[in-house]
C-alpha atoms as a PDB file:
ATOM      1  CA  UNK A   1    -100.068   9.129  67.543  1.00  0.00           C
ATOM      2  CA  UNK A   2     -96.285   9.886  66.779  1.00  0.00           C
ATOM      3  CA  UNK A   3     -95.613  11.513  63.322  1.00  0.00           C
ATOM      4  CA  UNK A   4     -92.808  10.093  61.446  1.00  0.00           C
ATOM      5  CA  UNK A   5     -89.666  12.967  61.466  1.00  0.00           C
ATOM      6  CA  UNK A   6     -85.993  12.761  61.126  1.00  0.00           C
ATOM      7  CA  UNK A   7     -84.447   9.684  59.918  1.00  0.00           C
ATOM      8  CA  UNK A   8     -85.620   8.960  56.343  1.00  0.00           C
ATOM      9  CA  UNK A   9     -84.365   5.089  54.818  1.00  0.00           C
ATOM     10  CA  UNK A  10     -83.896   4.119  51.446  1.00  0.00           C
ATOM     11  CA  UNK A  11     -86.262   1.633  50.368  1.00  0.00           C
ATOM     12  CA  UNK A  12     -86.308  -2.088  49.284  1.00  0.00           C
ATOM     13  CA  UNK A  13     -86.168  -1.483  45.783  1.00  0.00           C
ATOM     14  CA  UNK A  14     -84.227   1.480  45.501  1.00  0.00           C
ATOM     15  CA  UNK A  15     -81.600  -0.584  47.350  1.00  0.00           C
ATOM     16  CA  UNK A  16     -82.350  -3.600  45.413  1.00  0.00           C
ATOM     17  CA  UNK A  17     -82.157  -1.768  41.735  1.00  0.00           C
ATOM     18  CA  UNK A  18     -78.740   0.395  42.735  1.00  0.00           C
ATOM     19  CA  UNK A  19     -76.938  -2.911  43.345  1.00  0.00           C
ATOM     20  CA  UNK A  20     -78.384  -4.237  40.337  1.00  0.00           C
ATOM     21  CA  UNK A  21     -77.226  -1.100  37.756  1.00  0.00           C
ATOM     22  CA  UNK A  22     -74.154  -1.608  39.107  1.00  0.00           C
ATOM     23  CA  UNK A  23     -73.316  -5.375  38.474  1.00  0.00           C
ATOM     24  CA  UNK A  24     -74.884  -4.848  35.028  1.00  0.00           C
ATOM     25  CA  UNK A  25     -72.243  -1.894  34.599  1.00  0.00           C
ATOM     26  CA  UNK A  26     -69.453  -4.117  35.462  1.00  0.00           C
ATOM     27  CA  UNK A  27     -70.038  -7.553  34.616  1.00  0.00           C
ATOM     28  CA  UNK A  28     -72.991  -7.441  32.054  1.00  0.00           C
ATOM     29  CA  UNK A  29     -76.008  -9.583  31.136  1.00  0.00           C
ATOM     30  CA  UNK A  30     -74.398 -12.397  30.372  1.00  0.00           C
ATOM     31  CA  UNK A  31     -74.609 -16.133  31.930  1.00  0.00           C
ATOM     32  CA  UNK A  32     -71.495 -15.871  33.355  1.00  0.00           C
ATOM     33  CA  UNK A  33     -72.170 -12.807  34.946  1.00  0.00           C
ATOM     34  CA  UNK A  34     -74.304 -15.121  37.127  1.00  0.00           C
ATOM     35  CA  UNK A  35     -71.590 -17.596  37.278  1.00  0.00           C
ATOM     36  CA  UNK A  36     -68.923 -14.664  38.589  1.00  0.00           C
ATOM     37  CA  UNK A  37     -71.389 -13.314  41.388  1.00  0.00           C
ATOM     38  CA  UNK A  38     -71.691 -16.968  41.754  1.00  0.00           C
ATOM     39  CA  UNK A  39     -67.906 -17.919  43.011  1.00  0.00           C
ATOM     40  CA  UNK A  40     -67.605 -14.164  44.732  1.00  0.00           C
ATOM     41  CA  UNK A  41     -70.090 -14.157  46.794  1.00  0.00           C
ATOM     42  CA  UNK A  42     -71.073 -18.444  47.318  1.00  0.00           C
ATOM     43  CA  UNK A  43     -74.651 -17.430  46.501  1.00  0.00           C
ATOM     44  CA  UNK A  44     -76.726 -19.636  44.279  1.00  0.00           C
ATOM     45  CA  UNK A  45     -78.026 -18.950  41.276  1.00  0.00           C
ATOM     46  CA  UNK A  46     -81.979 -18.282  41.816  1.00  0.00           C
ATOM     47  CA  UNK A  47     -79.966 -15.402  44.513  1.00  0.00           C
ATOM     48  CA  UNK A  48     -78.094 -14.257  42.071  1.00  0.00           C
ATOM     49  CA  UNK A  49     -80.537 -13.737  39.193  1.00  0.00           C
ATOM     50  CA  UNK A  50     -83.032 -12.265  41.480  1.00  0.00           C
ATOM     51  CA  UNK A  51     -79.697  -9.255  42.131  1.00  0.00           C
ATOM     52  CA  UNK A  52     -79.343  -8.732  38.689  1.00  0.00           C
ATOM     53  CA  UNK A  53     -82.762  -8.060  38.109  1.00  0.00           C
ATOM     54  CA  UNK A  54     -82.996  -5.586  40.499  1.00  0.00           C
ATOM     55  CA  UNK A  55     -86.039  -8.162  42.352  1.00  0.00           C
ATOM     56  CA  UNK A  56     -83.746  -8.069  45.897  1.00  0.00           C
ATOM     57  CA  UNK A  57     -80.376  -6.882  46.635  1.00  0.00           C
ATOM     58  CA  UNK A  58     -77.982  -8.911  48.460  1.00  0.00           C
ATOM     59  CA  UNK A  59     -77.735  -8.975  52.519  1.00  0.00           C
ATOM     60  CA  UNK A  60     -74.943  -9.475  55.308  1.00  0.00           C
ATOM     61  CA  UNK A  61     -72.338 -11.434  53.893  1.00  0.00           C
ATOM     62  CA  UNK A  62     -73.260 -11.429  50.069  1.00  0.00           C
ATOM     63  CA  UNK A  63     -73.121  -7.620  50.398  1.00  0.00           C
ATOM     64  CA  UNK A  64     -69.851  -7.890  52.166  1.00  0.00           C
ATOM     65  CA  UNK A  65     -68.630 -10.253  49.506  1.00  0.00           C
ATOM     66  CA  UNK A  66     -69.864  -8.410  46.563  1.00  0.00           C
ATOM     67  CA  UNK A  67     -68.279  -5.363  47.172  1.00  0.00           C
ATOM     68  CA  UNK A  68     -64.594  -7.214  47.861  1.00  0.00           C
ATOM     69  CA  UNK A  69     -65.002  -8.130  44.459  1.00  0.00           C
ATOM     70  CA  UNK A  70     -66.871  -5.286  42.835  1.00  0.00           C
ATOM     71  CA  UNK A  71     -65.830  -1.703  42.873  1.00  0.00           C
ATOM     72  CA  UNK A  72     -69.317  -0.258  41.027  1.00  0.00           C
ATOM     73  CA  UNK A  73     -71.417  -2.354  44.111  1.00  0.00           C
ATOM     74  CA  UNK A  74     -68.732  -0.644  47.114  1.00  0.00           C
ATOM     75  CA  UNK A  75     -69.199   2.992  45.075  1.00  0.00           C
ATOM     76  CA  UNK A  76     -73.132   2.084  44.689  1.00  0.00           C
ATOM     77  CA  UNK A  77     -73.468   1.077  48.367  1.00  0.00           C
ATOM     78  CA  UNK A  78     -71.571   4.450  49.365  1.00  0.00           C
ATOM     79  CA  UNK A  79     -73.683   6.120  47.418  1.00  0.00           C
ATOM     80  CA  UNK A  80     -76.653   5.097  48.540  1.00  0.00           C
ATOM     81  CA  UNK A  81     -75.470   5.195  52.534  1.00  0.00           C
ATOM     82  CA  UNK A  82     -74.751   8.763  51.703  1.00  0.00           C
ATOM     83  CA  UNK A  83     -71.215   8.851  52.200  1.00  0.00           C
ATOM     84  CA  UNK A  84     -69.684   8.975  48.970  1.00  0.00           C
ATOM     85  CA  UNK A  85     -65.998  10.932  50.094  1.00  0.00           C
ATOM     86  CA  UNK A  86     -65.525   7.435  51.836  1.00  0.00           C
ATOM     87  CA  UNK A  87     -65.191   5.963  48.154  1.00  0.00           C
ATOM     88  CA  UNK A  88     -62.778   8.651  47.155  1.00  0.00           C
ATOM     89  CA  UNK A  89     -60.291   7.922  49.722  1.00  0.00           C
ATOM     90  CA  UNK A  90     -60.430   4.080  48.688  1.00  0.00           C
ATOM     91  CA  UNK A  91     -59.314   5.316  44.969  1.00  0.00           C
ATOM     92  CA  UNK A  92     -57.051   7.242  46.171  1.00  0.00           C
ATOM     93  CA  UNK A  93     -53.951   4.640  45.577  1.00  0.00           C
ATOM     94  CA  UNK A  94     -55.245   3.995  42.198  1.00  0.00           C
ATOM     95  CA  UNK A  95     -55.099   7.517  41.715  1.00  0.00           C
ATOM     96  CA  UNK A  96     -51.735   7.696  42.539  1.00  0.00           C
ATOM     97  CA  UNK A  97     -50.252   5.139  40.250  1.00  0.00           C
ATOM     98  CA  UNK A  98     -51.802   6.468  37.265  1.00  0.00           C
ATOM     99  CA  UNK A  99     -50.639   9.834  37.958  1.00  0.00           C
ATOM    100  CA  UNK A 100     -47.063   8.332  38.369  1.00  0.00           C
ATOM    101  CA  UNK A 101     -47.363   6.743  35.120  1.00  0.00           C
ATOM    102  CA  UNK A 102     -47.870  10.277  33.854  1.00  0.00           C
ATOM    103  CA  UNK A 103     -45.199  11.906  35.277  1.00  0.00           C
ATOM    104  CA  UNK A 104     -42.849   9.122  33.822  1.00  0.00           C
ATOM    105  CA  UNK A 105     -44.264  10.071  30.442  1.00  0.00           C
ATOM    106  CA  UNK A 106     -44.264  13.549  30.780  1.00  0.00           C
ATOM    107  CA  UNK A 107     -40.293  13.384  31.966  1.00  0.00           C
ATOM    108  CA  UNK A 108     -39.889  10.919  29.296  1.00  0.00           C
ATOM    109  CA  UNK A 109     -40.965  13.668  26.907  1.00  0.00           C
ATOM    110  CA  UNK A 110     -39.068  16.415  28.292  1.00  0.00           C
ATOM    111  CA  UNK A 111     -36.034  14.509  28.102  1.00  0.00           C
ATOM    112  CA  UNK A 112     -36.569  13.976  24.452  1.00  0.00           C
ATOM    113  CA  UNK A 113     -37.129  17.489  24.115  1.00  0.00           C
ATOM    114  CA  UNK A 114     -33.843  18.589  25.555  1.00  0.00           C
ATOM    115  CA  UNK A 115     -32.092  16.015  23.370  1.00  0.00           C
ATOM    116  CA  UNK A 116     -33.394  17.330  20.188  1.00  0.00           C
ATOM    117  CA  UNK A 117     -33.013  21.250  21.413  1.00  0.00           C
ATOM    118  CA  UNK A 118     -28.874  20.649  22.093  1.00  0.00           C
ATOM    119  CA  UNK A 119     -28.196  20.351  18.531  1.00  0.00           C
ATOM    120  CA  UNK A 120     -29.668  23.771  17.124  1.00  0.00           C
END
């Protein structure tokens, strides 16, 4: 008999109850939180109810879907696959604007500053 060594797997409900904190995060408990997951992913409802309460995650396509749609399920999937620096380079444009938007605010201040300093 071979004992079981090296590759360890996450299991069915782990899987199933990641993907399922993570839709509640984003879209809630609400009816048309099944009625979003609905239209993104072309799943019906039973399928869709059964995600959100963490009873089976979604497979092959539906995954795929989801996480076009859903930034929490891509960052829970990544998380759970172990590779979470692969969801930091997918922020990074994001990233980038907002810190763009700071700099225009922060120059925006200084140049108010000057303006009020030149009259002294």
């Amino acid at each position: 008999m071979f004992t079981k060594t090296g590759n360890s797997f996450l299991a069915q409900k782990q899987y199933a109850a990641g993907i399922s904190r993570a839709l509640h995060l984003e879209l809630g408990d609400t009816h048309q939180a099944t009625k979003t997951l609905m239209r993104w992913t072309n799943a019906n409802e039973r399928t869709v109810k059964n995600w959100m309460a963490g009873s089976s995650g979604p497979r092959g396509e539906h995954l795929v879907a989801l996480i076009k749609h859903s930034d929490l399920a891509l960052a829970a999937f990544l998380g759970m696959a172990d590779r979470p620096h692969a969801l930091t380079a997918s922020e990074l444009p994001t990233l980038r604007q907002k810190l763009q938007v700071l700099i225009e605010g922060i120059d925006s201040y200084l140049c108010e500053g000057e303006g009020a300093g030149s009259d002294r």
